[in-house]
PDB file of N, CA and C in Angstrom:
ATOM      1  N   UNK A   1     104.083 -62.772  36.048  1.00  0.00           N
ATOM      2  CA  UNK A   1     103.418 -62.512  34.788  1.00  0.00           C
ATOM      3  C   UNK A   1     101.910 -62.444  35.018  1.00  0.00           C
ATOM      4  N   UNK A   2     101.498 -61.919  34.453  1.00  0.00           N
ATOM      5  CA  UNK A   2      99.853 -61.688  33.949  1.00  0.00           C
ATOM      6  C   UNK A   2      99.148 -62.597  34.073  1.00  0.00           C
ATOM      7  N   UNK A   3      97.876 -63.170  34.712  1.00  0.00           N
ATOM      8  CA  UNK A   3      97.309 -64.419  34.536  1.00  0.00           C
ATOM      9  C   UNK A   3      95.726 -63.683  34.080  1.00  0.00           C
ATOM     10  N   UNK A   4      95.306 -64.378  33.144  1.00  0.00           N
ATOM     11  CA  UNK A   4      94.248 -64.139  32.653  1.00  0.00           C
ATOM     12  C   UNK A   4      93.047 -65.300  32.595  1.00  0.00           C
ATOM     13  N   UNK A   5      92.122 -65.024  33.220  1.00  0.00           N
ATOM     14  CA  UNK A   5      91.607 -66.523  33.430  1.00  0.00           C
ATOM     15  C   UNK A   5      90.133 -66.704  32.132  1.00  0.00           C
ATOM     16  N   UNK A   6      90.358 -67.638  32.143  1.00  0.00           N
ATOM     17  CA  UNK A   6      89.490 -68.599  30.999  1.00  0.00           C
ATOM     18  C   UNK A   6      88.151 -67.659  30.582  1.00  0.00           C
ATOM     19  N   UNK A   7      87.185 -67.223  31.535  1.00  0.00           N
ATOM     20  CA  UNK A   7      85.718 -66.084  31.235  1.00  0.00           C
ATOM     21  C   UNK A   7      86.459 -65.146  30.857  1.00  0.00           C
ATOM     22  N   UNK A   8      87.862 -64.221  30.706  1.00  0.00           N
ATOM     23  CA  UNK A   8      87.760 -63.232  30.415  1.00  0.00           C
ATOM     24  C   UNK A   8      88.091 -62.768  29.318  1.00  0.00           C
ATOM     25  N   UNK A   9      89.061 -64.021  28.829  1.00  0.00           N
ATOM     26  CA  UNK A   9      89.802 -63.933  27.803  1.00  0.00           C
ATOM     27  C   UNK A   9      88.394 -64.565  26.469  1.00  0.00           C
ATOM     28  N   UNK A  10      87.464 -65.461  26.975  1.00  0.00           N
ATOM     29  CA  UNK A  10      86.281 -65.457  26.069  1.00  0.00           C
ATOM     30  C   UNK A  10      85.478 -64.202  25.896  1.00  0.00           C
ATOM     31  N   UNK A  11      85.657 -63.734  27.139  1.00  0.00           N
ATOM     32  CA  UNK A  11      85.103 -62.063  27.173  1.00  0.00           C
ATOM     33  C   UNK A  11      85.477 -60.947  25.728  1.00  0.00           C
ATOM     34  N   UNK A  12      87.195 -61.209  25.995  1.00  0.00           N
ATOM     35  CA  UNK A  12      87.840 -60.589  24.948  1.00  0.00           C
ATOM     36  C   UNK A  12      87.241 -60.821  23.791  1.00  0.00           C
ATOM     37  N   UNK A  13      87.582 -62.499  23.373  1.00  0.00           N
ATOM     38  CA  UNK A  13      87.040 -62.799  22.240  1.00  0.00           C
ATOM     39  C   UNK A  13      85.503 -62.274  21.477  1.00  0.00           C
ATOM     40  N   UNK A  14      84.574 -62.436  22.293  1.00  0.00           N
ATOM     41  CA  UNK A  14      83.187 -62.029  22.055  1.00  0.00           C
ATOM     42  C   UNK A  14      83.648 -60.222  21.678  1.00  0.00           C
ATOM     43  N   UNK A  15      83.999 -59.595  22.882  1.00  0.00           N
ATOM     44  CA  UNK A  15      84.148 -57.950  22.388  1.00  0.00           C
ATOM     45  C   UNK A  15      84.645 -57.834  20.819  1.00  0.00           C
ATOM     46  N   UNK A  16      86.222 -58.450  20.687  1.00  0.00           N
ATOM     47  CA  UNK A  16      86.423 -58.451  19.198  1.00  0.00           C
ATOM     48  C   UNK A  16      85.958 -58.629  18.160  1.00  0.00           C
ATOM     49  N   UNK A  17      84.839 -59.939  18.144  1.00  0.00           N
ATOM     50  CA  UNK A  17      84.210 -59.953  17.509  1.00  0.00           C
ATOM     51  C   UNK A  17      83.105 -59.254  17.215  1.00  0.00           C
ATOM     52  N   UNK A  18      82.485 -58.521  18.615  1.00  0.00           N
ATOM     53  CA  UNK A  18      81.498 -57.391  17.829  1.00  0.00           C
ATOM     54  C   UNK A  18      82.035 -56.062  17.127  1.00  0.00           C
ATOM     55  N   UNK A  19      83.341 -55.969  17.786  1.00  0.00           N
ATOM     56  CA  UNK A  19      83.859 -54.767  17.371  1.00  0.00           C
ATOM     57  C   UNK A  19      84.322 -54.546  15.895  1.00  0.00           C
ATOM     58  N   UNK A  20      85.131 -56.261  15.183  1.00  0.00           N
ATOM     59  CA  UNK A  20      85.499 -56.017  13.958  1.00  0.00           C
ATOM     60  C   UNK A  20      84.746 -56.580  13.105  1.00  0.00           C
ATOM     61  N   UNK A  21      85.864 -56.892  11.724  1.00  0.00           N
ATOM     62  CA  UNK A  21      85.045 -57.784  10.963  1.00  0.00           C
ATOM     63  C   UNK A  21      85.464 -59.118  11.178  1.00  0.00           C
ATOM     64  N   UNK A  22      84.879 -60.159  11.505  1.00  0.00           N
ATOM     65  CA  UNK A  22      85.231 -61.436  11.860  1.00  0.00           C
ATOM     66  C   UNK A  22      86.400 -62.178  10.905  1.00  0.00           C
ATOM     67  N   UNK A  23      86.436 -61.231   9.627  1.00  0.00           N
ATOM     68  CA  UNK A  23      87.645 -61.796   8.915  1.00  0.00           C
ATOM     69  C   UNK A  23      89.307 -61.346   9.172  1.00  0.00           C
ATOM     70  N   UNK A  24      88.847 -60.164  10.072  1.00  0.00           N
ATOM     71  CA  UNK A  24      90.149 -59.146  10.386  1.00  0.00           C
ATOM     72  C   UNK A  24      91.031 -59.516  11.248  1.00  0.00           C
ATOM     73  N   UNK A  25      91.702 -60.754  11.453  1.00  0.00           N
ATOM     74  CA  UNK A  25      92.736 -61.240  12.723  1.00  0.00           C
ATOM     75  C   UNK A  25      93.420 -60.256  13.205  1.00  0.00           C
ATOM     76  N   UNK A  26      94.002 -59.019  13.023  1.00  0.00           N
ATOM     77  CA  UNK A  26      95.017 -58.615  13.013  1.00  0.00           C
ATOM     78  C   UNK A  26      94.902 -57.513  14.648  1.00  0.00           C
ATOM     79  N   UNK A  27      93.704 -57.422  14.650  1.00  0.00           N
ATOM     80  CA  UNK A  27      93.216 -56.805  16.143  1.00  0.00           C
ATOM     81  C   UNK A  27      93.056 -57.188  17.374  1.00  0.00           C
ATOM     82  N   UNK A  28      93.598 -56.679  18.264  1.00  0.00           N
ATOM     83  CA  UNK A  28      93.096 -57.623  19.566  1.00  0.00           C
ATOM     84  C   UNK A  28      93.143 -56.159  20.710  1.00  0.00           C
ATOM     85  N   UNK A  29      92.593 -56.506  21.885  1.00  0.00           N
ATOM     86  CA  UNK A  29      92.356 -55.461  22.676  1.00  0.00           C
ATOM     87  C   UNK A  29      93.871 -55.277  23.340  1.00  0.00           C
ATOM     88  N   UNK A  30      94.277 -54.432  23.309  1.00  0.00           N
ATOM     89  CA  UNK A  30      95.414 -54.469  24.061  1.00  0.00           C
ATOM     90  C   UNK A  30      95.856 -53.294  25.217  1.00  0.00           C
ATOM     91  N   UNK A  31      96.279 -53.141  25.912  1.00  0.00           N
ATOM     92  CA  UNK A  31      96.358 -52.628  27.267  1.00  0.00           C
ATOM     93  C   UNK A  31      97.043 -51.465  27.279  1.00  0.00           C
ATOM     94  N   UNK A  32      96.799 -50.364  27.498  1.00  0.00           N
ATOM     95  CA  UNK A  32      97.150 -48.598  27.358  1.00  0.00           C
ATOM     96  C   UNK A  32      97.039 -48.038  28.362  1.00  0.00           C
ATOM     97  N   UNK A  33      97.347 -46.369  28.335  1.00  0.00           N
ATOM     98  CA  UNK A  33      97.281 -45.813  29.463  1.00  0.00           C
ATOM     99  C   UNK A  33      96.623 -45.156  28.984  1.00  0.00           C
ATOM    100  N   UNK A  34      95.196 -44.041  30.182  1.00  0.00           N
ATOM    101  CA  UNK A  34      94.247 -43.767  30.400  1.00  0.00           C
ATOM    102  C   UNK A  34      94.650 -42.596  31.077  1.00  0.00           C
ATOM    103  N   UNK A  35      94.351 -41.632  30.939  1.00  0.00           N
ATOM    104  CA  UNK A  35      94.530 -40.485  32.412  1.00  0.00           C
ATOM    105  C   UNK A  35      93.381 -40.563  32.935  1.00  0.00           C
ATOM    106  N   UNK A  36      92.345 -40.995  32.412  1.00  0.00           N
ATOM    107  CA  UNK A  36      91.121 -41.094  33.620  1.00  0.00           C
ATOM    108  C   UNK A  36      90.927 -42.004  34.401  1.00  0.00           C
ATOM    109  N   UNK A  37      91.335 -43.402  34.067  1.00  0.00           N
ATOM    110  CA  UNK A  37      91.638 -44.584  34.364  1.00  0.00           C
ATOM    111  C   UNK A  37      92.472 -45.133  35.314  1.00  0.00           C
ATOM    112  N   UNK A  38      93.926 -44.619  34.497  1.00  0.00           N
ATOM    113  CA  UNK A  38      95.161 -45.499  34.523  1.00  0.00           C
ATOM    114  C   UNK A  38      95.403 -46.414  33.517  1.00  0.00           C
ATOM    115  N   UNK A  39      94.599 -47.358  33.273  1.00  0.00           N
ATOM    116  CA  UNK A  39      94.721 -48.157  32.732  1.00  0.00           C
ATOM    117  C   UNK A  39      93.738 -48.442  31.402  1.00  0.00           C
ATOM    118  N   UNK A  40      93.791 -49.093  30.037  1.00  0.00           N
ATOM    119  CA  UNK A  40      92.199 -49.082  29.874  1.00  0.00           C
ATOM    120  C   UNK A  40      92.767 -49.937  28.689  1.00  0.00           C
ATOM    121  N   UNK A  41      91.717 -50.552  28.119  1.00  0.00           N
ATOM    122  CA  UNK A  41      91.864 -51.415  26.648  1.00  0.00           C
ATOM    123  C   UNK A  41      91.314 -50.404  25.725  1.00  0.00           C
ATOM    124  N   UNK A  42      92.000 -51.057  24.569  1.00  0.00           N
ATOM    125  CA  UNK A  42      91.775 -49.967  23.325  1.00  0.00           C
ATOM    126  C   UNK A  42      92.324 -51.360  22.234  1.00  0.00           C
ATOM    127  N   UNK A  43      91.699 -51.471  20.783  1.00  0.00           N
ATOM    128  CA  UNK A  43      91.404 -52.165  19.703  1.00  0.00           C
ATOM    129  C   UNK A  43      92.391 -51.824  18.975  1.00  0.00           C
ATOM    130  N   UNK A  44      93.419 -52.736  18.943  1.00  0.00           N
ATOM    131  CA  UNK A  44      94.776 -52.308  18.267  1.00  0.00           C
ATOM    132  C   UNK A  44      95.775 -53.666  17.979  1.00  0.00           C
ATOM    133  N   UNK A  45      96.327 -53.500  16.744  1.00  0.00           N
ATOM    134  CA  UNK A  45      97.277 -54.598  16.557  1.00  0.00           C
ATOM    135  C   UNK A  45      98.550 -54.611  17.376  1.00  0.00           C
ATOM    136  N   UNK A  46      98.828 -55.741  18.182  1.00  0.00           N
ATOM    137  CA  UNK A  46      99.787 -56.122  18.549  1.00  0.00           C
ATOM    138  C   UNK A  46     101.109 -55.239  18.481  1.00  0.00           C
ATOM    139  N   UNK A  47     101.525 -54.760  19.346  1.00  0.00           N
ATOM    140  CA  UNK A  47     103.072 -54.846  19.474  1.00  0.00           C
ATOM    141  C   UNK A  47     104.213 -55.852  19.441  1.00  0.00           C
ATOM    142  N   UNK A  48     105.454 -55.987  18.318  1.00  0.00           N
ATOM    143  CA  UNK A  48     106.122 -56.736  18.412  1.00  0.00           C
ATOM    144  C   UNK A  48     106.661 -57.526  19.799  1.00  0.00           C
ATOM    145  N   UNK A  49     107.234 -56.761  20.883  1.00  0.00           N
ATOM    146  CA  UNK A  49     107.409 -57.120  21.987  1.00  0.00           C
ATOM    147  C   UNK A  49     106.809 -57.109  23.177  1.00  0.00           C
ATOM    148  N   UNK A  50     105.269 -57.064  22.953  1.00  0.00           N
ATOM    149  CA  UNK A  50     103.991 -57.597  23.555  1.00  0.00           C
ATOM    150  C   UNK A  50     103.906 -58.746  24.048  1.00  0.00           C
ATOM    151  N   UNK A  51     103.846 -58.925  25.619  1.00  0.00           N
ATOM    152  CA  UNK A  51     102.821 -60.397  25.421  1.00  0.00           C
ATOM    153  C   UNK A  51     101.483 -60.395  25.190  1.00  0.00           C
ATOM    154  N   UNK A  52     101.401 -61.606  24.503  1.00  0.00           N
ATOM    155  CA  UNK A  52      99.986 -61.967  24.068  1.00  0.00           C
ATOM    156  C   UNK A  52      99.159 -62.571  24.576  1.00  0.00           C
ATOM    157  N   UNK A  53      97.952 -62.957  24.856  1.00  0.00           N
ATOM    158  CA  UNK A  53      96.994 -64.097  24.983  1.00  0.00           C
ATOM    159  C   UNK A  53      96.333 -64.486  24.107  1.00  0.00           C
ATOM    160  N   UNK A  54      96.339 -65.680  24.205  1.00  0.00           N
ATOM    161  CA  UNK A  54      95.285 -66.016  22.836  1.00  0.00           C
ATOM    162  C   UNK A  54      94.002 -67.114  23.476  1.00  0.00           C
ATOM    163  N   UNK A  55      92.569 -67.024  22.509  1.00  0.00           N
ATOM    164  CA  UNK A  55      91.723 -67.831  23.147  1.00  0.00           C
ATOM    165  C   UNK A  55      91.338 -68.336  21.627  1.00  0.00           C
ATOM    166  N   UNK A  56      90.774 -69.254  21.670  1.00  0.00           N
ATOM    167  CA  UNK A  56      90.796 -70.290  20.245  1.00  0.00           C
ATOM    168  C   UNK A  56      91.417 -69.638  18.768  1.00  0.00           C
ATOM    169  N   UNK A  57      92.861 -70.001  19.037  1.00  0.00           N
ATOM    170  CA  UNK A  57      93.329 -69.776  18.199  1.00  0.00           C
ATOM    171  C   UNK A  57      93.781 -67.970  17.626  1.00  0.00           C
ATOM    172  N   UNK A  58      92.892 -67.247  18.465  1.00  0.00           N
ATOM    173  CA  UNK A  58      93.079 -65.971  17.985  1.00  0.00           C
ATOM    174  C   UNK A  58      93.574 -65.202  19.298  1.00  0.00           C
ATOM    175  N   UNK A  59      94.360 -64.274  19.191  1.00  0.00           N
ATOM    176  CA  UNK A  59      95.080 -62.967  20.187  1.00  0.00           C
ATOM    177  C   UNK A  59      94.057 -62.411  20.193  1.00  0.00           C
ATOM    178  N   UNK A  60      93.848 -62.380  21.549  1.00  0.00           N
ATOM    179  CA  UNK A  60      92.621 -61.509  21.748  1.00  0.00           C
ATOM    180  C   UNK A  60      93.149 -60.503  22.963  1.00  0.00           C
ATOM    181  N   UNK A  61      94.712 -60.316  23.501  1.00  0.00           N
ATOM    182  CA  UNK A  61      95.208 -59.844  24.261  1.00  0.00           C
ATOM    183  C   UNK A  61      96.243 -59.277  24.320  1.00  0.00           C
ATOM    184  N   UNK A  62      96.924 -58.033  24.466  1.00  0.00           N
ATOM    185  CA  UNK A  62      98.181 -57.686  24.171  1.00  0.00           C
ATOM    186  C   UNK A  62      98.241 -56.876  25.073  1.00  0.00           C
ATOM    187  N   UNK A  63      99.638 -57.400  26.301  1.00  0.00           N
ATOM    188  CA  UNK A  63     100.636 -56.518  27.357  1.00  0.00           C
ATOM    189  C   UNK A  63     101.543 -56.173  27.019  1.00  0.00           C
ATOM    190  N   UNK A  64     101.479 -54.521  26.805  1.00  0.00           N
ATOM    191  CA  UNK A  64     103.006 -54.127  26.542  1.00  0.00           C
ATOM    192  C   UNK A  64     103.886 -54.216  27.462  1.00  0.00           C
ATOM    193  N   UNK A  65     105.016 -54.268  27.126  1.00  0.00           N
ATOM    194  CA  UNK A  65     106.292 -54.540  27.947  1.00  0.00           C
ATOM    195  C   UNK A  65     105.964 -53.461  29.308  1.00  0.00           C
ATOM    196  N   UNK A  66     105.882 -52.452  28.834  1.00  0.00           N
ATOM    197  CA  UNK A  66     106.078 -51.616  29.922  1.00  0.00           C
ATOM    198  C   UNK A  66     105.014 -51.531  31.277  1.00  0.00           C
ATOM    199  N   UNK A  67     104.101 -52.904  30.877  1.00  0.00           N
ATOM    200  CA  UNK A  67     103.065 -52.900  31.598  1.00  0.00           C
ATOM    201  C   UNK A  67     103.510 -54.073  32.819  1.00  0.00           C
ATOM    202  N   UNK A  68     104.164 -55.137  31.971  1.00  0.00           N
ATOM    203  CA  UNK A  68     104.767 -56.728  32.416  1.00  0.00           C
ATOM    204  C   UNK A  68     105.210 -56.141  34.078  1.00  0.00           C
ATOM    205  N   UNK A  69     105.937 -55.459  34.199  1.00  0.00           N
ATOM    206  CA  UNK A  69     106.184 -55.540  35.743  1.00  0.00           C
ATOM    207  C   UNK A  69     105.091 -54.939  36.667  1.00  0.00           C
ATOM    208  N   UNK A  70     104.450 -54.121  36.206  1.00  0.00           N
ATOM    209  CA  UNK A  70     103.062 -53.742  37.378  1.00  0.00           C
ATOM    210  C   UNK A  70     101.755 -54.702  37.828  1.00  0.00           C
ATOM    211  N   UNK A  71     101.805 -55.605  35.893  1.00  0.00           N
ATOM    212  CA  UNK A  71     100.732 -56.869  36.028  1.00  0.00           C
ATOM    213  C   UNK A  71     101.533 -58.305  36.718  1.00  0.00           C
ATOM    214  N   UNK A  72     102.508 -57.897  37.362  1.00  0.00           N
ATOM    215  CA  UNK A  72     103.672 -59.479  37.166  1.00  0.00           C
ATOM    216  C   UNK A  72     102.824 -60.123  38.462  1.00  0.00           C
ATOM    217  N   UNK A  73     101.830 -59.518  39.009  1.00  0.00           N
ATOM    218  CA  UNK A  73     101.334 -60.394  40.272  1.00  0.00           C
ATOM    219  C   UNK A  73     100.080 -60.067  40.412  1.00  0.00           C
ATOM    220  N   UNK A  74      99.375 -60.064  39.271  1.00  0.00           N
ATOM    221  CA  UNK A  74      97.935 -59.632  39.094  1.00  0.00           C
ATOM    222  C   UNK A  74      97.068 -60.997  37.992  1.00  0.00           C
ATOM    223  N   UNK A  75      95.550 -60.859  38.315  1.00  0.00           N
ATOM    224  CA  UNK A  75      95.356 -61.547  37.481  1.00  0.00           C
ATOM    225  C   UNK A  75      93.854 -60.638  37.167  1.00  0.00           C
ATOM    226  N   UNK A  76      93.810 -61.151  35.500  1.00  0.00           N
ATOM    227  CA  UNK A  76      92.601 -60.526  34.911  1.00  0.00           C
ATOM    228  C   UNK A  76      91.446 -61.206  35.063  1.00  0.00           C
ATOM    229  N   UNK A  77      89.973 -60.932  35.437  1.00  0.00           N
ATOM    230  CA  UNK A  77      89.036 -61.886  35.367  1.00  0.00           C
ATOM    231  C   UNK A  77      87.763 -61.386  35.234  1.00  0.00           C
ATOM    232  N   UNK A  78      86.408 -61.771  35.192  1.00  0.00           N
ATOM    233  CA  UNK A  78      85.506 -61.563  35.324  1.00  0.00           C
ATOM    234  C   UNK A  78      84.448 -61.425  36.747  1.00  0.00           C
ATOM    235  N   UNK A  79      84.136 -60.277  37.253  1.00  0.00           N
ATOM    236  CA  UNK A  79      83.364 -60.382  38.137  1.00  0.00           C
ATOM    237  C   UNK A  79      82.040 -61.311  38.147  1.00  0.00           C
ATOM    238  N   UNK A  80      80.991 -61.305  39.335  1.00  0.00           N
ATOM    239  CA  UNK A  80      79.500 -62.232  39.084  1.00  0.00           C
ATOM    240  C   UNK A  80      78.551 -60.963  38.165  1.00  0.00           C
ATOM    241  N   UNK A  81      79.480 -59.913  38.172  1.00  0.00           N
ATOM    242  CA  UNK A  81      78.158 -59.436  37.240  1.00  0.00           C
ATOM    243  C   UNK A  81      78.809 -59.014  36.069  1.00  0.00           C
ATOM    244  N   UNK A  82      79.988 -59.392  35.344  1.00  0.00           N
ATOM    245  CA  UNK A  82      80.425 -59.406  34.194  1.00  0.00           C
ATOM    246  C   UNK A  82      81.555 -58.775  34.186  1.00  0.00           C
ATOM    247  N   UNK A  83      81.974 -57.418  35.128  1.00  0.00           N
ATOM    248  CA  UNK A  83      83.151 -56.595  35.364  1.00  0.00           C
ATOM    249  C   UNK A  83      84.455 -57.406  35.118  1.00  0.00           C
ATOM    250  N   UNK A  84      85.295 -56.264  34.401  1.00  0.00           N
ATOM    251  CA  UNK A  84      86.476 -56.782  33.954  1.00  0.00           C
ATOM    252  C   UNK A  84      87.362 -56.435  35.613  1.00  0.00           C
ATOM    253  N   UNK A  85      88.368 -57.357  35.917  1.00  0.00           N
ATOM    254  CA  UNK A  85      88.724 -57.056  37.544  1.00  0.00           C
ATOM    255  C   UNK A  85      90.379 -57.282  37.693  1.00  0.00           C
ATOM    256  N   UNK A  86      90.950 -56.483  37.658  1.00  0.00           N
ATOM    257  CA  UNK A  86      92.345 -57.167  37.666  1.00  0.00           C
ATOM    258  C   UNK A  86      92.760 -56.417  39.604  1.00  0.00           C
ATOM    259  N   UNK A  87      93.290 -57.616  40.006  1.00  0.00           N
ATOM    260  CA  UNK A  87      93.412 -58.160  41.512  1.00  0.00           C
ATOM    261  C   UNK A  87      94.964 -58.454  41.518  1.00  0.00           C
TER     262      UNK A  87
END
């Protein structure tokens, strides 16, 4: 499974919050496909059969299923100069 470590998932949190309205729970960044990428976050409510992360109290993370076996030995984190890094 997915490991997401503690700076990134505050990372999340901070992005959401500039992005919405601080009253709007219902958003969290969640994980898509990109053709330029591969991979990329995009500001979207939850999928039912998503895993989630959450950081105080709020989802600030959503893996779709179809993602769970490519992330099953990866972890998300923050580089020293802020970069989002999944390893």
């Amino acid at each position: 499974m997915l490991t997401v470590s503690e700076d990134a998932l505050q990372h999340f949190g901070k992005t959401i919050a500039d992005l919405t309205n601080s009253s709007d729970g219902s958003k969290c960044l969640r994980l898509v496909r990109s053709e330029d990428t591969g991979l990329a976050l995009s500001l979207e409510r939850p999928a039912a059969d998503d895993t989630t992360f959450d950081y105080r109290g709020r989802t600030v993370l959503a893996l779709p299923e179809e993602f769970a076996d490519l992330c099953s030995d990866k972890q998300l984190d923050l580089d020293d100069k802020g970069n989002l890094t999944l390893g």
